[in-house]
C-alpha atoms as a PDB file:
ATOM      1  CA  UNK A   1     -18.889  -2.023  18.147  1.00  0.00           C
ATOM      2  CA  UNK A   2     -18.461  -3.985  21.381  1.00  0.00           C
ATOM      3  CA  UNK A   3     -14.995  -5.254  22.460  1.00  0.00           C
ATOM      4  CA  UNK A   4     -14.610  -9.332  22.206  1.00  0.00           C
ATOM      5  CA  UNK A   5     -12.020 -10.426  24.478  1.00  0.00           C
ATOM      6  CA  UNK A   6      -9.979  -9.125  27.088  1.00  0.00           C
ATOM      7  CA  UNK A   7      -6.084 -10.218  26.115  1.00  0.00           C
ATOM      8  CA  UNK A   8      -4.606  -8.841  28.907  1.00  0.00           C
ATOM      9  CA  UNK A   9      -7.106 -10.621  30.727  1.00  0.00           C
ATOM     10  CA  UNK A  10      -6.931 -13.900  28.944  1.00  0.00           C
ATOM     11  CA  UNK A  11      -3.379 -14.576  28.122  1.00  0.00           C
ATOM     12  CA  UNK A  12      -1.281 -12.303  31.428  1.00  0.00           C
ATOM     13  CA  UNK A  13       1.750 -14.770  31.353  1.00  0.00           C
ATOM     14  CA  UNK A  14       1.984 -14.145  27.066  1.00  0.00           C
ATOM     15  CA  UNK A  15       0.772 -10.479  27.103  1.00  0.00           C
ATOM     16  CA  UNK A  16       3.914  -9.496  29.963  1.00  0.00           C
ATOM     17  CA  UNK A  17       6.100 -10.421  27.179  1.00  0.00           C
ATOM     18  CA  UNK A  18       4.837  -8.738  24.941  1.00  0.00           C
ATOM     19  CA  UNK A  19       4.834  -6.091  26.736  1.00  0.00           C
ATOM     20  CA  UNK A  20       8.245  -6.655  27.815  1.00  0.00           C
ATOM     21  CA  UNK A  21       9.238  -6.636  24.188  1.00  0.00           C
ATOM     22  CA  UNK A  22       7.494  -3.483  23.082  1.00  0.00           C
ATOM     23  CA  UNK A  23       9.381  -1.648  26.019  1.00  0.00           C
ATOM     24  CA  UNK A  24      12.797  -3.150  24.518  1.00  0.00           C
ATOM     25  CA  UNK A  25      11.926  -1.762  20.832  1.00  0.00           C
ATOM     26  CA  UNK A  26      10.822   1.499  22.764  1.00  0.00           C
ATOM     27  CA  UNK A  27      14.374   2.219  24.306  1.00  0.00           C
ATOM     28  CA  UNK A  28      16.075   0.803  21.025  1.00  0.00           C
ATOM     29  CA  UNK A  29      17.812   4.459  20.821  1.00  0.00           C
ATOM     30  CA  UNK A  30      15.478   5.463  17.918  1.00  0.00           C
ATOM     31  CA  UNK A  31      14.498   8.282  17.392  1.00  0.00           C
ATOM     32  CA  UNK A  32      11.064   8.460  19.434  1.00  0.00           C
ATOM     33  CA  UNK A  33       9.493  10.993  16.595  1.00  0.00           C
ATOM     34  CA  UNK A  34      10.554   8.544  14.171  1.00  0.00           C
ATOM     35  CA  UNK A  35       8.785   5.573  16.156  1.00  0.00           C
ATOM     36  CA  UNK A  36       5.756   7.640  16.532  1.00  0.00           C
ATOM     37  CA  UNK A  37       5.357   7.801  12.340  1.00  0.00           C
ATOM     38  CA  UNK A  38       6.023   4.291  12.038  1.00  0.00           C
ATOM     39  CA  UNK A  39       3.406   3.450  14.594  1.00  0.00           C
ATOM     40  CA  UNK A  40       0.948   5.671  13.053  1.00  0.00           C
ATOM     41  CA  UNK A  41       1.477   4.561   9.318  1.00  0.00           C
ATOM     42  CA  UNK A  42       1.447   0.861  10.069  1.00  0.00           C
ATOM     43  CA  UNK A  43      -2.079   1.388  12.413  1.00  0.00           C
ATOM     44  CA  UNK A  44      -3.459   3.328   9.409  1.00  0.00           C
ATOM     45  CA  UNK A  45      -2.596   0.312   7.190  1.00  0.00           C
ATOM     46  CA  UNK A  46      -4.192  -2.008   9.161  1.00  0.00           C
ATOM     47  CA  UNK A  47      -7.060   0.055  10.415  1.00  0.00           C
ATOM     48  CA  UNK A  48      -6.618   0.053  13.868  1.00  0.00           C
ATOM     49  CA  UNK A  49      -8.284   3.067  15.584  1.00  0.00           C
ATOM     50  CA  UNK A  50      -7.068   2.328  18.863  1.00  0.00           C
ATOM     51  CA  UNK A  51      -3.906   2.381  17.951  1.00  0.00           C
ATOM     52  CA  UNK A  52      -4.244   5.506  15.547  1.00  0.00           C
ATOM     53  CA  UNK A  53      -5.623   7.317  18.105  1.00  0.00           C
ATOM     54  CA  UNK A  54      -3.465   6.327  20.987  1.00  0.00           C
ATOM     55  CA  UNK A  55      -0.040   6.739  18.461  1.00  0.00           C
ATOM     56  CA  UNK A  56      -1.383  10.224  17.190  1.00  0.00           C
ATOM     57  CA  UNK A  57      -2.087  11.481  20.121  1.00  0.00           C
ATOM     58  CA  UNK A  58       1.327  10.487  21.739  1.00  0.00           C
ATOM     59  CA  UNK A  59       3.106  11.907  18.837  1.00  0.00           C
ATOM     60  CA  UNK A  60       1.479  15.227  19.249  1.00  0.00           C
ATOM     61  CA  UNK A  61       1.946  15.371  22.837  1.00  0.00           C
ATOM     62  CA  UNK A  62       6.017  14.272  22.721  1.00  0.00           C
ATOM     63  CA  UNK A  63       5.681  17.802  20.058  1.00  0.00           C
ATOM     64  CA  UNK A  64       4.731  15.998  16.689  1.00  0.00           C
ATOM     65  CA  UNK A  65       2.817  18.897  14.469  1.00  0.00           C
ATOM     66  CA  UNK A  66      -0.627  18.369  13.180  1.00  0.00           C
ATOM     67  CA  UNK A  67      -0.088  18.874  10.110  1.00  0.00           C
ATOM     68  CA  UNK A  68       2.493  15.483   9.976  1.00  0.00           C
ATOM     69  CA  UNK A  69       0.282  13.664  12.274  1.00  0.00           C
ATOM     70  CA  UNK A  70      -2.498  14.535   9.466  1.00  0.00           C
ATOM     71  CA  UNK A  71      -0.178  14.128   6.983  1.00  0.00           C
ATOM     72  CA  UNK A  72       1.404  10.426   7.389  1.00  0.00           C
ATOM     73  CA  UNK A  73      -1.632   8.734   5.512  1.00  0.00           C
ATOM     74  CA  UNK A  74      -0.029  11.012   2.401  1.00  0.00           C
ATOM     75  CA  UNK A  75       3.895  10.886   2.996  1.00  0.00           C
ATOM     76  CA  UNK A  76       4.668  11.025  -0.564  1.00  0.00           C
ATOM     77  CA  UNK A  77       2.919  13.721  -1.640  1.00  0.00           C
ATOM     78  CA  UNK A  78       4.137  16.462   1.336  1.00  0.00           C
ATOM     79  CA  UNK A  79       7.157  17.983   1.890  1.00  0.00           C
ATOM     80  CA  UNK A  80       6.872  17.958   5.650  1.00  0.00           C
ATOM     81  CA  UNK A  81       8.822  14.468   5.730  1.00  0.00           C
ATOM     82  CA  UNK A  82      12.880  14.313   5.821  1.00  0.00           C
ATOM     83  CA  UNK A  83      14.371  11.520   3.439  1.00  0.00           C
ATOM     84  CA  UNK A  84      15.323   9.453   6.128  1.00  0.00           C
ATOM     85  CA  UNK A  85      11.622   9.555   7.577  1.00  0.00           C
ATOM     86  CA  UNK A  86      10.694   8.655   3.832  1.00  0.00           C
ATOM     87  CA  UNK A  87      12.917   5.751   3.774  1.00  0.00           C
ATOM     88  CA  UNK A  88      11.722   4.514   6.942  1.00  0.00           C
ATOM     89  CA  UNK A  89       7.677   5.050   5.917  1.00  0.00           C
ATOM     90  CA  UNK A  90       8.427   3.277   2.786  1.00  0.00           C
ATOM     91  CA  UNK A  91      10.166   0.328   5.382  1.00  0.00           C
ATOM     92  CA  UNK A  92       7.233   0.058   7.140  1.00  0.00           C
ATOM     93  CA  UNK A  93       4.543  -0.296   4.304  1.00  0.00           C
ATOM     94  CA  UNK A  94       6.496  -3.233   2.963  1.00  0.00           C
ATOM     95  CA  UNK A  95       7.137  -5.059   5.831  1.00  0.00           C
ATOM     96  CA  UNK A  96       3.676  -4.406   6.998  1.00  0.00           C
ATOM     97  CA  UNK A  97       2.081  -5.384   3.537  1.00  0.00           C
ATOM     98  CA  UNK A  98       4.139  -8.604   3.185  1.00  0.00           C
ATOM     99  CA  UNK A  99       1.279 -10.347   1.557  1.00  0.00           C
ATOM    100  CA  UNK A 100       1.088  -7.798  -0.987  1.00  0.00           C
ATOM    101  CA  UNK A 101       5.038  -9.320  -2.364  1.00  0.00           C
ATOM    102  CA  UNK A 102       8.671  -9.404  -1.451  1.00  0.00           C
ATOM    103  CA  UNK A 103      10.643  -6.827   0.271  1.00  0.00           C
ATOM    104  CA  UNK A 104      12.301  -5.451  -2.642  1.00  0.00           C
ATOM    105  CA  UNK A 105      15.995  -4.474  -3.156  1.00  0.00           C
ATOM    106  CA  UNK A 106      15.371  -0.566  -3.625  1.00  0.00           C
ATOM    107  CA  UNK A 107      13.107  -0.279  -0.201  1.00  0.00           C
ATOM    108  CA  UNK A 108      15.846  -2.068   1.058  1.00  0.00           C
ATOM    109  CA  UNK A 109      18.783  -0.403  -0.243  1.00  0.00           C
ATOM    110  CA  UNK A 110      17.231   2.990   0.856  1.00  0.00           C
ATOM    111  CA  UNK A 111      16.209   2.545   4.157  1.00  0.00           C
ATOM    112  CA  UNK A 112      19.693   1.276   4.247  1.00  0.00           C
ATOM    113  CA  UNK A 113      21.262   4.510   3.357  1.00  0.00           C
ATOM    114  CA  UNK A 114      19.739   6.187   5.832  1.00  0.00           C
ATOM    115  CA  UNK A 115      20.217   4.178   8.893  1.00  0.00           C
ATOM    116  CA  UNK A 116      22.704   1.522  10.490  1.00  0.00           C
ATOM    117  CA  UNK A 117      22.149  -1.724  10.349  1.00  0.00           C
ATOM    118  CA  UNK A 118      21.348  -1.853  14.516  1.00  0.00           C
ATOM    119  CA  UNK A 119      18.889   0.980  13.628  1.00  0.00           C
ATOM    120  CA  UNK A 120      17.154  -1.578  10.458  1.00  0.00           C
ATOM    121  CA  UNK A 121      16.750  -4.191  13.035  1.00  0.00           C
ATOM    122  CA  UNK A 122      15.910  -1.777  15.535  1.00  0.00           C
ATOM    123  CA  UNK A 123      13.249  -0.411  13.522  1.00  0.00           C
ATOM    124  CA  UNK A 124      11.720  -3.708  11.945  1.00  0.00           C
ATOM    125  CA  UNK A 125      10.936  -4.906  14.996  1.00  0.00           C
ATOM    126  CA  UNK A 126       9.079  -1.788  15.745  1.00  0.00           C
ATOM    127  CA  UNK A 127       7.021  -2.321  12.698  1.00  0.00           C
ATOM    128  CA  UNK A 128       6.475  -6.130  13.863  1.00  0.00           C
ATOM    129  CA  UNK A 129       5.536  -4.886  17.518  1.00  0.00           C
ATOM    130  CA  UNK A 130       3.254  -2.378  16.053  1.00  0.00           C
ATOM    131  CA  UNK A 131       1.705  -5.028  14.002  1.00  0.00           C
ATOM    132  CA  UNK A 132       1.281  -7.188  16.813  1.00  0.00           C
ATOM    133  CA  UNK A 133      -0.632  -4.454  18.493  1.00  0.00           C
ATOM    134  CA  UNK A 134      -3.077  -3.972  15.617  1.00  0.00           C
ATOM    135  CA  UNK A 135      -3.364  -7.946  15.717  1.00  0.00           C
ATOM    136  CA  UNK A 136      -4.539  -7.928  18.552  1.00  0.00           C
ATOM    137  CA  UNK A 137      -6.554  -4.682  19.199  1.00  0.00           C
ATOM    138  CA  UNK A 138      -8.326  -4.846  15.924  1.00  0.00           C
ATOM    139  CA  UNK A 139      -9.836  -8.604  15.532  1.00  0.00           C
ATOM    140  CA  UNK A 140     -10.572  -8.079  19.537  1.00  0.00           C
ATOM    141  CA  UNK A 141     -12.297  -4.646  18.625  1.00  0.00           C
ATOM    142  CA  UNK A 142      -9.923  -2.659  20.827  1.00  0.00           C
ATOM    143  CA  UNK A 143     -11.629   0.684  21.309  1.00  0.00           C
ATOM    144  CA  UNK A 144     -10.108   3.689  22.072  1.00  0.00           C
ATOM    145  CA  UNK A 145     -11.038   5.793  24.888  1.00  0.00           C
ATOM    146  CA  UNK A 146     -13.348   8.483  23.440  1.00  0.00           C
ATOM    147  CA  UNK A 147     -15.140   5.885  21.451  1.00  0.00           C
ATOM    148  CA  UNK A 148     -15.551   3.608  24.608  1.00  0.00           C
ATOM    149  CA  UNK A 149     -17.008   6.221  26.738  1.00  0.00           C
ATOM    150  CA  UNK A 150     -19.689   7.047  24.198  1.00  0.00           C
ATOM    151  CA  UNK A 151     -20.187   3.217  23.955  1.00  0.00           C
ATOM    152  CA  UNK A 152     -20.847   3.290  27.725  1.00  0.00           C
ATOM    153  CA  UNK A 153     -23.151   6.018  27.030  1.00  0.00           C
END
């Protein structure tokens, strides 16, 4: 796979705020472990590998474990997730799967619970920045820097 377009390139005056935004959501005061997850989860959804391997490997290095890195695909089934990480991961499959149906009530009323309603807004616009990300890295075939120096290869 070849990369298509440039975007930073293409569109500087758009992609500044953009990037302008994403640093906003990034010193929302949440919690940055917490933002790492989300990232990851809604990459993984929308099959990203840039941004999986760029969001993995920041989680790990901010002190992440493997085994949750690993382990985010398969948040319901392991233990290794708090409730309030739950409730968030839930959050961001629905709001990242809106064409799959409505946000409903119980996501809703549990990521709710767990958080303020600064830190919902906060942390819905993190799972719309992410999105854009994988928007734009994966229909411009984005790659990632291990894969791109094999490319080069």
């Amino acid at each position: 796979m070849q990369p298509r377009l440039d975007y930073w390139k293409a569109a500087p005056t758009l992609m500044k705020a953009v990037r302008a935004l994403n640093a906003a959501v990034d010193e929302s005061g949440l919690d940055k472990g917490l933002m790492h997850l989300v990232k990851l989860r809604a990459s993984q959804i929308n099959g990203c590998s840039y941004c999986v391997y760029m969001h993995s490997r920041e989680a790990r290095a901010d002190g992440e474990s493997e085994e949750r890195v690993y382990l985010v695909s398969a948040w319901r089934e392991s233990p290794l997730f708090s409730d309030a990480e739950r409730a968030a991961l839930a959050w961001t499959e629905k709001v990242t799967r809106l064409s799959e149906g409505p946000v409903d009530d119980a996501a809703y009323a549990e990521v709710m619970r767990h958080f303020s309603e600064q830190d919902v807004v906060n942390l819905t616009v993190l799972i719309g920045m992410i999105n854009v990300w994988n928007r734009l890295c994966v229909p411009f075939h984005a790659i990632h820097p291990v894969a791109a120096a094999s490319v080069a290869a």
